[in-house]
Protein backbone atom coordinates (compact mmCIF):
# COMPACT_ATOMS: atom_id res chain seq x y z
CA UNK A 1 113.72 200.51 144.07
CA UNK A 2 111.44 201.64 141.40
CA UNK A 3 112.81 203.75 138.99
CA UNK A 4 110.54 206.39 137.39
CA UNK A 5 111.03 208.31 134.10
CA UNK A 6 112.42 212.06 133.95
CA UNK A 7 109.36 213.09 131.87
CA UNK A 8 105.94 212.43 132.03
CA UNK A 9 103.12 212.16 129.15
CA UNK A 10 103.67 216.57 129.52
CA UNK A 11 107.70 217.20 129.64
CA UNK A 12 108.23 220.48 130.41
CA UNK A 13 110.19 222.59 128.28
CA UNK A 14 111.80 225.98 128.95
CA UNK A 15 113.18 228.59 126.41
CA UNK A 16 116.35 230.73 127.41
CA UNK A 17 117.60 234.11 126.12
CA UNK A 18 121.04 233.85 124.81
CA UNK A 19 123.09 237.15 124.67
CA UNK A 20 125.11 237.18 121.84
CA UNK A 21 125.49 239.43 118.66
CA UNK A 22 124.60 238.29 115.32
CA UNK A 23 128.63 237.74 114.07
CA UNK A 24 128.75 234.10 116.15
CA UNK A 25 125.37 232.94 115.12
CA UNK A 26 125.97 233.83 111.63
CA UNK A 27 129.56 232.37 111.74
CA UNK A 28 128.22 229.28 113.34
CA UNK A 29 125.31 229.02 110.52
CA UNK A 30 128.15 229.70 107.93
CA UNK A 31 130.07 226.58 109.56
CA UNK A 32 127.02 224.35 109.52
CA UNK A 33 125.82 224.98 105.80
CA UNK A 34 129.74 224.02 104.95
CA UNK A 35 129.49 220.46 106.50
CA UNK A 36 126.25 219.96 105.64
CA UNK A 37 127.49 220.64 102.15
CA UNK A 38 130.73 218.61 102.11
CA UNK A 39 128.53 215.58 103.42
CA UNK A 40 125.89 216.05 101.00
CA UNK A 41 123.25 215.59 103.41
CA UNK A 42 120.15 215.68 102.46
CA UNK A 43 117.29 217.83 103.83
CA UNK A 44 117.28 218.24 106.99
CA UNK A 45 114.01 219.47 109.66
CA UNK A 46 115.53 222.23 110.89
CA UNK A 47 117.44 225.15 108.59
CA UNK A 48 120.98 226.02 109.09
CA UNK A 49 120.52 229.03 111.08
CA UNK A 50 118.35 227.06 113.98
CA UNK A 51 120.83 224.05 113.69
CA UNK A 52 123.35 226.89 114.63
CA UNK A 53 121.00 228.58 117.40
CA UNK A 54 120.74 225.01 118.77
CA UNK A 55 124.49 223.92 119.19
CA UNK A 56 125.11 227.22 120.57
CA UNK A 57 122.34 227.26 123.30
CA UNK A 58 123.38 223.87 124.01
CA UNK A 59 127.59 224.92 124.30
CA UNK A 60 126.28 228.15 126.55
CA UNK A 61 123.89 226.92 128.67
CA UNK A 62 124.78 223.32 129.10
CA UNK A 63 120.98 222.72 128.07
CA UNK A 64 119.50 219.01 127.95
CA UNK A 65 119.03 217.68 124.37
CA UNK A 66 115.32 216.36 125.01
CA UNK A 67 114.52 219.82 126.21
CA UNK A 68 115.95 221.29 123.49
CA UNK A 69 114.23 219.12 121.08
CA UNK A 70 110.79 219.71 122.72
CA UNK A 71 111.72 223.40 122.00
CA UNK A 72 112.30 223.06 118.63
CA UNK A 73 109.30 220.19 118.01
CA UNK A 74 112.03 217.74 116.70
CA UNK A 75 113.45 214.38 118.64
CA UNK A 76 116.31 214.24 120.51
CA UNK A 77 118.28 212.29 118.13
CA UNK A 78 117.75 215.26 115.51
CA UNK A 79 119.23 217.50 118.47
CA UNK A 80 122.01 215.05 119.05
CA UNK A 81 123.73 214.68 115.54
């Protein structure tokens, strides 16, 4: 049995909508620039607020991380941590 990769030399990626006010993203940004501040990491790809945008479309819509990351032009690994 061969097995063939998921994506191909063009992975598809699809954006979503999320419905939601500004109070969780902001709340969720507020909670990101805090660890990323306690762990002294340094400078990251992506800003807080799309960091934030990111865990939450991935918590709502149960999204794939490699499709995320082709949304956001990062790698998956960036998406993961």
């Amino acid at each position: 049995m061969n097995a063939t990769a998921s994506e191909g030399p063009d992975p598809l990626v699809y954006q979503c909508r999320l419905p939601l006010s500004s109070a969780p993203l902001d709340r969720v940004t507020g909670l990101v620039r805090a660890h990323l501040k306690k762990i002294g990491s340094r400078r990251r790809k992506l800003p807080p607020d799309r960091i934030a945008l990111i865990v939450l479309a991935v918590l709502r819509h149960d999204q794939r991380l490699a499709d995320m990351a082709g949304a956001y032009q990062v790698s998956a690994s960036t998406v993961r941590r």
